[in-house]
PDB file of N, CA and C in Angstrom:
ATOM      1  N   UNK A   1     -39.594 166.539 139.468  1.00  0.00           N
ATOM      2  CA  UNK A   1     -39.250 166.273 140.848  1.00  0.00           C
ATOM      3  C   UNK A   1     -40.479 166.446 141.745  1.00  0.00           C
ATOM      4  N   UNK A   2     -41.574 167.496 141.860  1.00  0.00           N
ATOM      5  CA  UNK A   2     -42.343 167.601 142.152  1.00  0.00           C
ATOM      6  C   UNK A   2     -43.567 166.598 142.153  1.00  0.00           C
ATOM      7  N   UNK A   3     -43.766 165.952 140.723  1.00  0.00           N
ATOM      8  CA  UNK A   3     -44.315 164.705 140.689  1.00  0.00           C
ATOM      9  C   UNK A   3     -44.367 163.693 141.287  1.00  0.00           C
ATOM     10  N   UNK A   4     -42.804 164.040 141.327  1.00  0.00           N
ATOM     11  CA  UNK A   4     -42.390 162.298 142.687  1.00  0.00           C
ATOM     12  C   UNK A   4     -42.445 162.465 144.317  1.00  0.00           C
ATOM     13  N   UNK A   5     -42.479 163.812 144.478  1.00  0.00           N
ATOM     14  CA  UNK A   5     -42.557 164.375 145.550  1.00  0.00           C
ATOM     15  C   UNK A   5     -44.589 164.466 146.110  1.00  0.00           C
ATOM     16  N   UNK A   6     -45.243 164.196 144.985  1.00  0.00           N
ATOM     17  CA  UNK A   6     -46.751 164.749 144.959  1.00  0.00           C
ATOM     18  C   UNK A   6     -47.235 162.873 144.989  1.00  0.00           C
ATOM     19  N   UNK A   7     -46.678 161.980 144.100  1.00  0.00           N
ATOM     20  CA  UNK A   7     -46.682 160.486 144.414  1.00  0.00           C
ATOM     21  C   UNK A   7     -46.410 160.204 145.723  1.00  0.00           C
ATOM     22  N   UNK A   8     -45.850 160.024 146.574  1.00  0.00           N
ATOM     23  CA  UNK A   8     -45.246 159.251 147.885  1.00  0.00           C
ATOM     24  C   UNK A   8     -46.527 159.558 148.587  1.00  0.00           C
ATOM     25  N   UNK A   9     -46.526 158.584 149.432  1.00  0.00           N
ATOM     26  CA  UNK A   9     -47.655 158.031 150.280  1.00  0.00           C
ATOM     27  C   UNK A   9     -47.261 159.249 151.602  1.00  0.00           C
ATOM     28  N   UNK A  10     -46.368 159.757 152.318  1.00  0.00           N
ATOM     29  CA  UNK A  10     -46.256 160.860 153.020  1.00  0.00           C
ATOM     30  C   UNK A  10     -45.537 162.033 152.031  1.00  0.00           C
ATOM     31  N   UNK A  11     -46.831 162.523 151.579  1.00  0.00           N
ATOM     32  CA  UNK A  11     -46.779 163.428 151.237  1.00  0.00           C
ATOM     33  C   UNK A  11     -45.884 164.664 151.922  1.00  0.00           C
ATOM     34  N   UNK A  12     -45.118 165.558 151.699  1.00  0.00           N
ATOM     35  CA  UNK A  12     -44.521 166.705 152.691  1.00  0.00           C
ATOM     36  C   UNK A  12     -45.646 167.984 152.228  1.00  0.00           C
ATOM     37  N   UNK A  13     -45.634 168.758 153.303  1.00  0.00           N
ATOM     38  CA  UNK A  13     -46.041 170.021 152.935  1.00  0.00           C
ATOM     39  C   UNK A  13     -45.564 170.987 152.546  1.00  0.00           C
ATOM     40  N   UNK A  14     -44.232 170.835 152.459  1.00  0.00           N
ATOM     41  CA  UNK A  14     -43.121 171.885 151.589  1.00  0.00           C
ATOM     42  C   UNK A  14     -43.544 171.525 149.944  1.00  0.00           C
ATOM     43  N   UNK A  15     -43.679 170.337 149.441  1.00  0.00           N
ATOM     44  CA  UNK A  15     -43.786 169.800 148.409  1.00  0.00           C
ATOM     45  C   UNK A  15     -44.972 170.744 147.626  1.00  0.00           C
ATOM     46  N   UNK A  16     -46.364 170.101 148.733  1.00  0.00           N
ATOM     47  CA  UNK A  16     -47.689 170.693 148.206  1.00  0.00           C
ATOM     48  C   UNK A  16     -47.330 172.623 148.413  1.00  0.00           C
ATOM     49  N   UNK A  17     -46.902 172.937 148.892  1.00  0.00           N
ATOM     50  CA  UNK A  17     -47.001 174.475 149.121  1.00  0.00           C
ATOM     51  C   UNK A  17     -45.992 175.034 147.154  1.00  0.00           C
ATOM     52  N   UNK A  18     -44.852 174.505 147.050  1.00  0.00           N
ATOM     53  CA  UNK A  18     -44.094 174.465 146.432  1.00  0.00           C
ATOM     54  C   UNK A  18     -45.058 174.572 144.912  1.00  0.00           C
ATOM     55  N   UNK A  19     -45.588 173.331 145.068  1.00  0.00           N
ATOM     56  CA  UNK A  19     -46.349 173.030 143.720  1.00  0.00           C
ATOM     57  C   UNK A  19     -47.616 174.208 143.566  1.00  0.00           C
ATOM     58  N   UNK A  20     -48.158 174.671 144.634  1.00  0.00           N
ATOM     59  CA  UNK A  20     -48.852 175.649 144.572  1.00  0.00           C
ATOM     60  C   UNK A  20     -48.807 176.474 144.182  1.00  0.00           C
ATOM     61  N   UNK A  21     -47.321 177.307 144.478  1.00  0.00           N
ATOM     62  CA  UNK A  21     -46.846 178.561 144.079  1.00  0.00           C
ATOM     63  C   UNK A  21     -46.125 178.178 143.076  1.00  0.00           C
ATOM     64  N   UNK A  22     -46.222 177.277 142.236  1.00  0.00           N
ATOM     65  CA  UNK A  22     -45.478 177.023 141.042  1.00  0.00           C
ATOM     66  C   UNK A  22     -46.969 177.400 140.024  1.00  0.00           C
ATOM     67  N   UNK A  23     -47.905 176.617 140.060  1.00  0.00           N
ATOM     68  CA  UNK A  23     -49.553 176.567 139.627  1.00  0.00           C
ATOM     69  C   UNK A  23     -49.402 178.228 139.495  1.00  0.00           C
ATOM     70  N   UNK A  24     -49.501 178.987 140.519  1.00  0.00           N
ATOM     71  CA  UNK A  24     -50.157 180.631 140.769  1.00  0.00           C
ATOM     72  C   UNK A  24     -49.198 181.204 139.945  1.00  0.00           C
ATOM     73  N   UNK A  25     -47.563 181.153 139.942  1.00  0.00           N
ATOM     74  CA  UNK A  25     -46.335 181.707 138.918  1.00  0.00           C
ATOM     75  C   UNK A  25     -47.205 181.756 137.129  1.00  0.00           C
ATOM     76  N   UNK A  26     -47.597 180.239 137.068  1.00  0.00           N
ATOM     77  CA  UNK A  26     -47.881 180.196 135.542  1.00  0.00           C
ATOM     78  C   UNK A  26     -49.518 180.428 135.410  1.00  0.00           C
ATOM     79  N   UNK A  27     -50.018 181.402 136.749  1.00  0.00           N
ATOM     80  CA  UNK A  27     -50.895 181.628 135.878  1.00  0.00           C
ATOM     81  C   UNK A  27     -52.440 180.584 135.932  1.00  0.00           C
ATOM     82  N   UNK A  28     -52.033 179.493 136.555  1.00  0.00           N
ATOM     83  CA  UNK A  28     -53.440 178.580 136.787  1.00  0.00           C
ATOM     84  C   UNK A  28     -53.698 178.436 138.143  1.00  0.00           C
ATOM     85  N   UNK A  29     -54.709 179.754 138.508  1.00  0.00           N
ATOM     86  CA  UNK A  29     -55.681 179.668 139.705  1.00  0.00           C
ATOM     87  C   UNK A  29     -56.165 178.321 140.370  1.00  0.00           C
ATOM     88  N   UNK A  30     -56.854 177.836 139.226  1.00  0.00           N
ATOM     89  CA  UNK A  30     -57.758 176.615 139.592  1.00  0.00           C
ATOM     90  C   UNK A  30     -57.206 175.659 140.036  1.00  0.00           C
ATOM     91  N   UNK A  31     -55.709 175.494 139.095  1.00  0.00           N
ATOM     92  CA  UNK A  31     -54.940 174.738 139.331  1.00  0.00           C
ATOM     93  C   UNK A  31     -54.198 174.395 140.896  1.00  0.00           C
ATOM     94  N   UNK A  32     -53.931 176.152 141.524  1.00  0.00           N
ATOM     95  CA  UNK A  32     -52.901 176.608 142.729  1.00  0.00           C
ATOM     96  C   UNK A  32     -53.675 176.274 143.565  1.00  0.00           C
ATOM     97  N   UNK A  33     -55.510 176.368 143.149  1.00  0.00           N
ATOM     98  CA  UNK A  33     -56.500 176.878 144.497  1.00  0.00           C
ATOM     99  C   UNK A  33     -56.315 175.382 145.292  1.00  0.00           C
ATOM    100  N   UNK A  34     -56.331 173.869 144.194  1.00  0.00           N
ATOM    101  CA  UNK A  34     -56.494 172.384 144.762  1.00  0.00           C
ATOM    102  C   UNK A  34     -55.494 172.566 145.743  1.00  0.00           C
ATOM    103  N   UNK A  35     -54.165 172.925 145.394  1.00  0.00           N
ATOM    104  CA  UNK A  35     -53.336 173.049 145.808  1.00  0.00           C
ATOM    105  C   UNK A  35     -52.844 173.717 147.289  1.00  0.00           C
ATOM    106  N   UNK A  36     -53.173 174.804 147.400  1.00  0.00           N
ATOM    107  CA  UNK A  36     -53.273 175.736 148.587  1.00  0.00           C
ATOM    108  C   UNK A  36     -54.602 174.847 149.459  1.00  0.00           C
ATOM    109  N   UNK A  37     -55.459 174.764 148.654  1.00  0.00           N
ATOM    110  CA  UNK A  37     -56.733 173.788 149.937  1.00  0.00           C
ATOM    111  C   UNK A  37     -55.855 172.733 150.678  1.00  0.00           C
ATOM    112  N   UNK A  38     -55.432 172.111 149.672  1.00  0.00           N
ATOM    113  CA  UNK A  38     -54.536 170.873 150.671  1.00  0.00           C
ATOM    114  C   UNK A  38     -54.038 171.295 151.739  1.00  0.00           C
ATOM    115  N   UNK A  39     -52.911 172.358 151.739  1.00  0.00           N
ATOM    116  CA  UNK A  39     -52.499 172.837 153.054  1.00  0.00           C
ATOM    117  C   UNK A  39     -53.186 172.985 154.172  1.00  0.00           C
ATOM    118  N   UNK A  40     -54.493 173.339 153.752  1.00  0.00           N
ATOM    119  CA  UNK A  40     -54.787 173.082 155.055  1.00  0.00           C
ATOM    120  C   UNK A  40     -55.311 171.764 155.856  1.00  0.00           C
ATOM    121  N   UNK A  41     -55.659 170.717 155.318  1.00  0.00           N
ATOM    122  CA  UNK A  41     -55.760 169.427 155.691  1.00  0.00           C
ATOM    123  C   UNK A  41     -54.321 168.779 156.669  1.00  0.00           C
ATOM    124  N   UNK A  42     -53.080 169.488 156.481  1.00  0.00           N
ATOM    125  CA  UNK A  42     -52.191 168.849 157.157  1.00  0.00           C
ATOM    126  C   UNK A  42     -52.287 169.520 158.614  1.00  0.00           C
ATOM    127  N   UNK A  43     -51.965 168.697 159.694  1.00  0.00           N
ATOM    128  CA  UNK A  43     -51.717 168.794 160.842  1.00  0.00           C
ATOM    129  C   UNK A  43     -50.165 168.681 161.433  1.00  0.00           C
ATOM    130  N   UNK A  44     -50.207 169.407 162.635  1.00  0.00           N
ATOM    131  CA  UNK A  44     -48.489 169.622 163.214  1.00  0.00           C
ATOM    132  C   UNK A  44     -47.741 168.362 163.340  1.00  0.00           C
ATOM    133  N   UNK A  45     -47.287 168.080 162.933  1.00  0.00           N
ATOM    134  CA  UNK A  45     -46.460 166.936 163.460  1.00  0.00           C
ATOM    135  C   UNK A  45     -44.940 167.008 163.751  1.00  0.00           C
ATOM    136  N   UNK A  46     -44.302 166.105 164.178  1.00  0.00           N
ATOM    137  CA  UNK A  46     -42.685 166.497 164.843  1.00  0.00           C
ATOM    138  C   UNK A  46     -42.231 165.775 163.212  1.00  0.00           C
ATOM    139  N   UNK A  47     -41.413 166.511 162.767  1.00  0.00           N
ATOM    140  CA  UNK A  47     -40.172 166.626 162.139  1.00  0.00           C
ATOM    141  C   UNK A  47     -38.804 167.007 162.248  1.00  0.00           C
ATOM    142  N   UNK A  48     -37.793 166.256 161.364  1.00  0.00           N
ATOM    143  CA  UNK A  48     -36.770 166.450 161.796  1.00  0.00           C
ATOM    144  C   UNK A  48     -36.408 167.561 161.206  1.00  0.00           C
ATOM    145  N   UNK A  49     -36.842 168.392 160.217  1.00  0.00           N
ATOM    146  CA  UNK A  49     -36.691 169.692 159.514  1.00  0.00           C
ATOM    147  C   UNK A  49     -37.874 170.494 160.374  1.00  0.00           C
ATOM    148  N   UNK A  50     -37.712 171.633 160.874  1.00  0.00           N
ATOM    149  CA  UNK A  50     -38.925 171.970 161.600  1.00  0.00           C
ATOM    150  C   UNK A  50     -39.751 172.504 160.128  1.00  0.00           C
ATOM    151  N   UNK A  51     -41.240 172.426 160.408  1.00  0.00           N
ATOM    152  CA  UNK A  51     -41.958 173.127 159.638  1.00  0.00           C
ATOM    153  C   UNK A  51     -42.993 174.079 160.479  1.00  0.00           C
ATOM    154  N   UNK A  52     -42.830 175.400 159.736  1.00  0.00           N
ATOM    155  CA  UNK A  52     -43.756 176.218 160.090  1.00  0.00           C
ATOM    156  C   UNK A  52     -45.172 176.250 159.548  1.00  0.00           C
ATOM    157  N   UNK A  53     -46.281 174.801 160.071  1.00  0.00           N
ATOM    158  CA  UNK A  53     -47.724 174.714 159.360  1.00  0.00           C
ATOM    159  C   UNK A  53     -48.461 175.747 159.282  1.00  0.00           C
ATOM    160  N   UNK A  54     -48.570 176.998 160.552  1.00  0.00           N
ATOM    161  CA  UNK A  54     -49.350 177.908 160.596  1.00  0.00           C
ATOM    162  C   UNK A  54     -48.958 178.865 159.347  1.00  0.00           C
ATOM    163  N   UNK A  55     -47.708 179.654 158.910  1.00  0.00           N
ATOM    164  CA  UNK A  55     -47.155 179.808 158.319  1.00  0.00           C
ATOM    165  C   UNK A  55     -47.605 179.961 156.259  1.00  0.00           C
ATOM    166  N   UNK A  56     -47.592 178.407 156.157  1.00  0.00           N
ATOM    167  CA  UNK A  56     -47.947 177.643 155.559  1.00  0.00           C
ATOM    168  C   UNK A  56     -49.655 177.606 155.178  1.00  0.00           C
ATOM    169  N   UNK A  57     -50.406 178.088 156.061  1.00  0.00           N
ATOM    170  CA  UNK A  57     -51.921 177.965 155.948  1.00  0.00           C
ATOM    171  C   UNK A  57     -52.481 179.546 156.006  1.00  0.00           C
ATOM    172  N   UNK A  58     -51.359 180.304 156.316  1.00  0.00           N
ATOM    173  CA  UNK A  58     -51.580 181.497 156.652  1.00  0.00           C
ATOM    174  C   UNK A  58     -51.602 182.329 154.686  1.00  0.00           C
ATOM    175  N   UNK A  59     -50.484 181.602 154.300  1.00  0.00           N
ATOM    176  CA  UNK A  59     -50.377 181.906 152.615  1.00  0.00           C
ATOM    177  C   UNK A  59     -51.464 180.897 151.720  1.00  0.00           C
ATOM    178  N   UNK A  60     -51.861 179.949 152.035  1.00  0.00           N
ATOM    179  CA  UNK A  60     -52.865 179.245 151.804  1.00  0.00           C
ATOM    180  C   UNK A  60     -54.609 179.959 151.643  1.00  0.00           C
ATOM    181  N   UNK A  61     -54.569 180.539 152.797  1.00  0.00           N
ATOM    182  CA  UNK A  61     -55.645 181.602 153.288  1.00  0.00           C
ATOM    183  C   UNK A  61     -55.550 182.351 152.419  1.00  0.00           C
ATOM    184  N   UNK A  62     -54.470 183.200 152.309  1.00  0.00           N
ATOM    185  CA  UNK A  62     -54.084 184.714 151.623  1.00  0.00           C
ATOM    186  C   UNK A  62     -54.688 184.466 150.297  1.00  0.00           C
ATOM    187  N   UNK A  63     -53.589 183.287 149.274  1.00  0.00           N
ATOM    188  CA  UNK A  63     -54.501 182.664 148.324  1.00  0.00           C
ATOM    189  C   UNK A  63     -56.080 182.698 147.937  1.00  0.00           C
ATOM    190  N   UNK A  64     -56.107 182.036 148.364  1.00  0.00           N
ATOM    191  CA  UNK A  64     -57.760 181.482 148.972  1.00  0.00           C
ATOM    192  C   UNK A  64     -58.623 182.704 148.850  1.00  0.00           C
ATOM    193  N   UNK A  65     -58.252 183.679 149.523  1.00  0.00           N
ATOM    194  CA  UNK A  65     -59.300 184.395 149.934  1.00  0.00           C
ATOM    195  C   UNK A  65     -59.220 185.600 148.410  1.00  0.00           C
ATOM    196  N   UNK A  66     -58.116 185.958 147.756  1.00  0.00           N
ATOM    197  CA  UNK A  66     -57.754 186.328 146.520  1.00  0.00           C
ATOM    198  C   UNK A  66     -58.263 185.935 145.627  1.00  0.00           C
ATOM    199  N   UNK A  67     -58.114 184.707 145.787  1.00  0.00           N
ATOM    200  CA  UNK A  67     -59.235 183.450 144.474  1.00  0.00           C
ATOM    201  C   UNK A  67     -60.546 183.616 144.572  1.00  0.00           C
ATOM    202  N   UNK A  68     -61.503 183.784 145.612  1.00  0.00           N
ATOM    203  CA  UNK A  68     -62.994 184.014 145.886  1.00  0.00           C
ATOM    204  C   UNK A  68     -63.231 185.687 145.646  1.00  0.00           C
ATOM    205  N   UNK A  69     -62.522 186.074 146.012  1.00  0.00           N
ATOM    206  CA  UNK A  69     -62.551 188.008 145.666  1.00  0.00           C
ATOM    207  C   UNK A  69     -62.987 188.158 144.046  1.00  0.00           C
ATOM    208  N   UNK A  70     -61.330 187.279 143.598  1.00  0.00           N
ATOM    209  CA  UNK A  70     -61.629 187.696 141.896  1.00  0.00           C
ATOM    210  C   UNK A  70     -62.908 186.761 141.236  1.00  0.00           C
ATOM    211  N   UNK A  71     -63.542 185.951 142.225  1.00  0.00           N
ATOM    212  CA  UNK A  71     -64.814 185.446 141.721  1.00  0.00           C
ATOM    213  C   UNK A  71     -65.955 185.691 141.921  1.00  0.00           C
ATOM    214  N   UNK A  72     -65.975 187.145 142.669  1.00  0.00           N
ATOM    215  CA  UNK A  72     -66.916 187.830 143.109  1.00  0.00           C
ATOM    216  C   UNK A  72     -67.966 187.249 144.202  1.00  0.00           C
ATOM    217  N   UNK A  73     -67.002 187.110 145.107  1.00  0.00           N
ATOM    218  CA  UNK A  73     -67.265 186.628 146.414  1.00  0.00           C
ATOM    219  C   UNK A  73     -66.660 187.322 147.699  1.00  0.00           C
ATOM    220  N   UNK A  74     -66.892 188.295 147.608  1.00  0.00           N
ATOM    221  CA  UNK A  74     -66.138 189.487 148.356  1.00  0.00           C
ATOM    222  C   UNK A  74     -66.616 189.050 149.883  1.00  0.00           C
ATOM    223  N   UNK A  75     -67.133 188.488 150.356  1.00  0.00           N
ATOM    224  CA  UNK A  75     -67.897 188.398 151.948  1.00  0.00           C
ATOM    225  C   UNK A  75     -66.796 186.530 152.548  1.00  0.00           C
ATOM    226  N   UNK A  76     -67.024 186.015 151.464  1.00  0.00           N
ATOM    227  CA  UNK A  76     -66.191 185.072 151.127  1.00  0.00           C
ATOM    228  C   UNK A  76     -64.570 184.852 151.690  1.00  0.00           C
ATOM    229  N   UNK A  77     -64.668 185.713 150.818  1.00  0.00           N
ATOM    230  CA  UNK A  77     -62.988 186.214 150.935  1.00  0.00           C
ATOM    231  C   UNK A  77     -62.774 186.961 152.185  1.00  0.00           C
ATOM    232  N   UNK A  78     -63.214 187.415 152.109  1.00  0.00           N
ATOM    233  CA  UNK A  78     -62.753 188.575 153.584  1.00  0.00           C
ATOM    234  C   UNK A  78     -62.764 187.559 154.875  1.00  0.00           C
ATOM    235  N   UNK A  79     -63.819 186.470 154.911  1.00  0.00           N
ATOM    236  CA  UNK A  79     -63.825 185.533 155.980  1.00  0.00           C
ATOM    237  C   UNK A  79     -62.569 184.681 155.613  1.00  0.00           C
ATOM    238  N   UNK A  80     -61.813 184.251 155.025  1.00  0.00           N
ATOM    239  CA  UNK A  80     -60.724 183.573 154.314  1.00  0.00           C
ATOM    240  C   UNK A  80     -59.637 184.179 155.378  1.00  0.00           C
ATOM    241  N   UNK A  81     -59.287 185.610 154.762  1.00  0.00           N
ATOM    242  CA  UNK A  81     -58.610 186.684 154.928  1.00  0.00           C
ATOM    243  C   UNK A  81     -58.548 186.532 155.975  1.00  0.00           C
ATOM    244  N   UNK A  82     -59.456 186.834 157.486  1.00  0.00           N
ATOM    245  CA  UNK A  82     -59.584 187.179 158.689  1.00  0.00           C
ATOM    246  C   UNK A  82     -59.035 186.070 159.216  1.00  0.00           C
ATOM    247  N   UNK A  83     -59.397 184.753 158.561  1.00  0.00           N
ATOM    248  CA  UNK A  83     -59.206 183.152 159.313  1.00  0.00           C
ATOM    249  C   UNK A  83     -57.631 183.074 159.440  1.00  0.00           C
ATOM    250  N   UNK A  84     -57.170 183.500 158.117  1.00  0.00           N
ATOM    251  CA  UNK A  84     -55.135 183.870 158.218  1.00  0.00           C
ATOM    252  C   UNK A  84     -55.226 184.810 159.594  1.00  0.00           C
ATOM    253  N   UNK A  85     -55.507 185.701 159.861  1.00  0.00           N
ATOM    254  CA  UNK A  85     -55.660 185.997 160.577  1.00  0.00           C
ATOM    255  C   UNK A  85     -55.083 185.679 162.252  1.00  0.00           C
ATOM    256  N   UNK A  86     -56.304 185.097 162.061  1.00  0.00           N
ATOM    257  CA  UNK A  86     -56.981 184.271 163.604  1.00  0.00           C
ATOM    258  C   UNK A  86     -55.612 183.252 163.505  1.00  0.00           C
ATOM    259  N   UNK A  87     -55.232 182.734 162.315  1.00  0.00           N
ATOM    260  CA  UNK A  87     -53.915 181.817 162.731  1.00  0.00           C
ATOM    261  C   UNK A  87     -52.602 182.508 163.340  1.00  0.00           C
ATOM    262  N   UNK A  88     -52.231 183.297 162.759  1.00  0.00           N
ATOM    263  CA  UNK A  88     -51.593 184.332 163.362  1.00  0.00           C
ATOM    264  C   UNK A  88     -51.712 184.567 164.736  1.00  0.00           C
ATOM    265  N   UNK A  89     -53.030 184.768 165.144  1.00  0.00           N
ATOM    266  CA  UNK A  89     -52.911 185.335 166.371  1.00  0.00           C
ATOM    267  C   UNK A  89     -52.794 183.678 167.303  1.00  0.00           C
ATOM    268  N   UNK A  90     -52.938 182.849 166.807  1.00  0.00           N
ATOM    269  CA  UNK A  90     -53.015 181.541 167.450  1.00  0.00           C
ATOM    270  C   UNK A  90     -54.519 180.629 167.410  1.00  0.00           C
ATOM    271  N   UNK A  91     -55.606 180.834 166.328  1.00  0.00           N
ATOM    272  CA  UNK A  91     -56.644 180.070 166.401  1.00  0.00           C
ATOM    273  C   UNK A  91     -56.648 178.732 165.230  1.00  0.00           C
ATOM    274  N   UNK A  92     -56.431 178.153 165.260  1.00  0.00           N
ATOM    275  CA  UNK A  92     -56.413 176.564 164.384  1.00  0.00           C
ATOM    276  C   UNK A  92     -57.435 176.895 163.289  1.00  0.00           C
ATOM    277  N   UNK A  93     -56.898 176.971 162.379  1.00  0.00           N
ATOM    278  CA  UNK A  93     -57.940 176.540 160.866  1.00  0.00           C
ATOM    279  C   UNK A  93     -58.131 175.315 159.819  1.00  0.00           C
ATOM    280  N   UNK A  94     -58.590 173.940 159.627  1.00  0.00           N
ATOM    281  CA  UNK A  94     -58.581 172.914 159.064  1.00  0.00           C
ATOM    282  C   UNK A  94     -59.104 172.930 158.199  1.00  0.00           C
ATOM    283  N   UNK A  95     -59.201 172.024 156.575  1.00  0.00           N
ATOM    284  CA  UNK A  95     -59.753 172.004 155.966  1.00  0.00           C
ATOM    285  C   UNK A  95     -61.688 171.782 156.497  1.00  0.00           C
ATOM    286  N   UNK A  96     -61.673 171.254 157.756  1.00  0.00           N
ATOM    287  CA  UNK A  96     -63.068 170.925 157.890  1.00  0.00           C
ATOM    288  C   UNK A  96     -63.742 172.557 157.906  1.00  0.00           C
ATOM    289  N   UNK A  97     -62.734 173.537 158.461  1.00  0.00           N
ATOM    290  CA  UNK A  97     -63.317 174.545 158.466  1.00  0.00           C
ATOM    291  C   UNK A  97     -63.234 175.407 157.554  1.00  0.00           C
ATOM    292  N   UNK A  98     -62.349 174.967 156.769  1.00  0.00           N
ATOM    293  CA  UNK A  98     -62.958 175.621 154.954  1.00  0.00           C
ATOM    294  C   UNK A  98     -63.891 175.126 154.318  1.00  0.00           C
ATOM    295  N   UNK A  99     -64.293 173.844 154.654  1.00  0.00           N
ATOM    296  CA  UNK A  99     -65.498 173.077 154.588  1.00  0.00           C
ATOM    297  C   UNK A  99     -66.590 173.926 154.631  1.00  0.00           C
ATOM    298  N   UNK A 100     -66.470 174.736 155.909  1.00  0.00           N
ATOM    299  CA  UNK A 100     -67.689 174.926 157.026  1.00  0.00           C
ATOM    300  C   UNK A 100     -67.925 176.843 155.910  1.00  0.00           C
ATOM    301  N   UNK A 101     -67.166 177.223 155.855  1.00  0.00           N
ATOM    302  CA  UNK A 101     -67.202 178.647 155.373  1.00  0.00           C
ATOM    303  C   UNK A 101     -67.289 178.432 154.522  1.00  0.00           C
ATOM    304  N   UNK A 102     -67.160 177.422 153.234  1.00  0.00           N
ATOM    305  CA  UNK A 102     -68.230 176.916 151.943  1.00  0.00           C
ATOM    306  C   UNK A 102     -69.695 176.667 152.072  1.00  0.00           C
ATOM    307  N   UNK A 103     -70.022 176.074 152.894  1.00  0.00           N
ATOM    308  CA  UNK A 103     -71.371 175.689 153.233  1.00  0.00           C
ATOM    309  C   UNK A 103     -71.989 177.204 153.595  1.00  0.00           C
ATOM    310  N   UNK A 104     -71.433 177.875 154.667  1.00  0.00           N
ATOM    311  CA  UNK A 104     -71.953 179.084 155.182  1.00  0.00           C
ATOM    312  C   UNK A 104     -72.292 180.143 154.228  1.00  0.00           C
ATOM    313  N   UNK A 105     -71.648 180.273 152.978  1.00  0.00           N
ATOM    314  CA  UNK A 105     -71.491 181.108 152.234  1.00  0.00           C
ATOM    315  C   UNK A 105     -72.128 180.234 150.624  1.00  0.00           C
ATOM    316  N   UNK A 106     -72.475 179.215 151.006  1.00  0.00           N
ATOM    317  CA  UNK A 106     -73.305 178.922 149.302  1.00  0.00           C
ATOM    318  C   UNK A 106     -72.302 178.765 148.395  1.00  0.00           C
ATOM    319  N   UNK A 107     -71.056 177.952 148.675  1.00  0.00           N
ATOM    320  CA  UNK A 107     -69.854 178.110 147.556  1.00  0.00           C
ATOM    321  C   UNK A 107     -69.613 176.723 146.999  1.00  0.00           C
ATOM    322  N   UNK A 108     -69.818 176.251 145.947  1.00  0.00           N
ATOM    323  CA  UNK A 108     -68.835 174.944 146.076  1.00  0.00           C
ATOM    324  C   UNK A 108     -67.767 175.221 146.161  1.00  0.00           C
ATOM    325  N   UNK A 109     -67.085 174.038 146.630  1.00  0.00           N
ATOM    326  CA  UNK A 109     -65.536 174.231 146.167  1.00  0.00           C
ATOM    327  C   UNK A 109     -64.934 173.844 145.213  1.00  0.00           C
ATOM    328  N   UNK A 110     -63.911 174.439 144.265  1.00  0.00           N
ATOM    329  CA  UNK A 110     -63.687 174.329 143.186  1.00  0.00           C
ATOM    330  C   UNK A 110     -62.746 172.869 142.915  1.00  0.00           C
ATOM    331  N   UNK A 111     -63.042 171.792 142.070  1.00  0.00           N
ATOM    332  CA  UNK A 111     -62.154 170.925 142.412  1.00  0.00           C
ATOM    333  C   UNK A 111     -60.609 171.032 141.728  1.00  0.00           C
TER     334      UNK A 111
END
């Protein structure tokens, strides 16, 4: 179900979050990390189901910043960490700016 849900041209973000924490359950990081990155590429939009995006990017982060820790990227992570954060308190985080805290920090990103 997830497959067909990960095919469609509007993608949902319940879908990608879903498949994420399905990836992290069994165990494949690498797998969850593609996964959780996506989240943050989506933007607010009106739906007829409300979705909570911040929410959503805030566990993305949490992820994220867990995944660079156990890769011994502790300065990394903690900027991850703080960025959940900053969403919380109300500051916007995009993939451009996980972009930007790869570059800052010498990381590729894992594909």
């Amino acid at each position: 179900v997830l497959e067909i849900g990960l095919s469609q041209k509007d993608i949902q973000p319940e879908t990608v979050l879903i498949k994420a924490q399905v990836e992290e359950a069994v165990n494949a990081p690498d797998k969850a990390y593609k996964w959780y990155a996506k989240l943050l590429e989506f933007e607010e939009r009106p739906t007829f189901v409300p979705v909570d995006y911040q929410l959503y990017k805030i566990k993305a982060l949490e992820f994220l910043g867990h995944y660079w820790h156990d890769r011994r990227q502790p300065e990394l992570a903690v900027a991850l960490l703080k960025a959940g954060l900053g969403i919380k308190n109300g500051t916007a985080f995009t993939g451009k700016d996980l972009d930007g805290l790869y570059t800052r920090f010498g990381v590729e990103p894992t594909s």
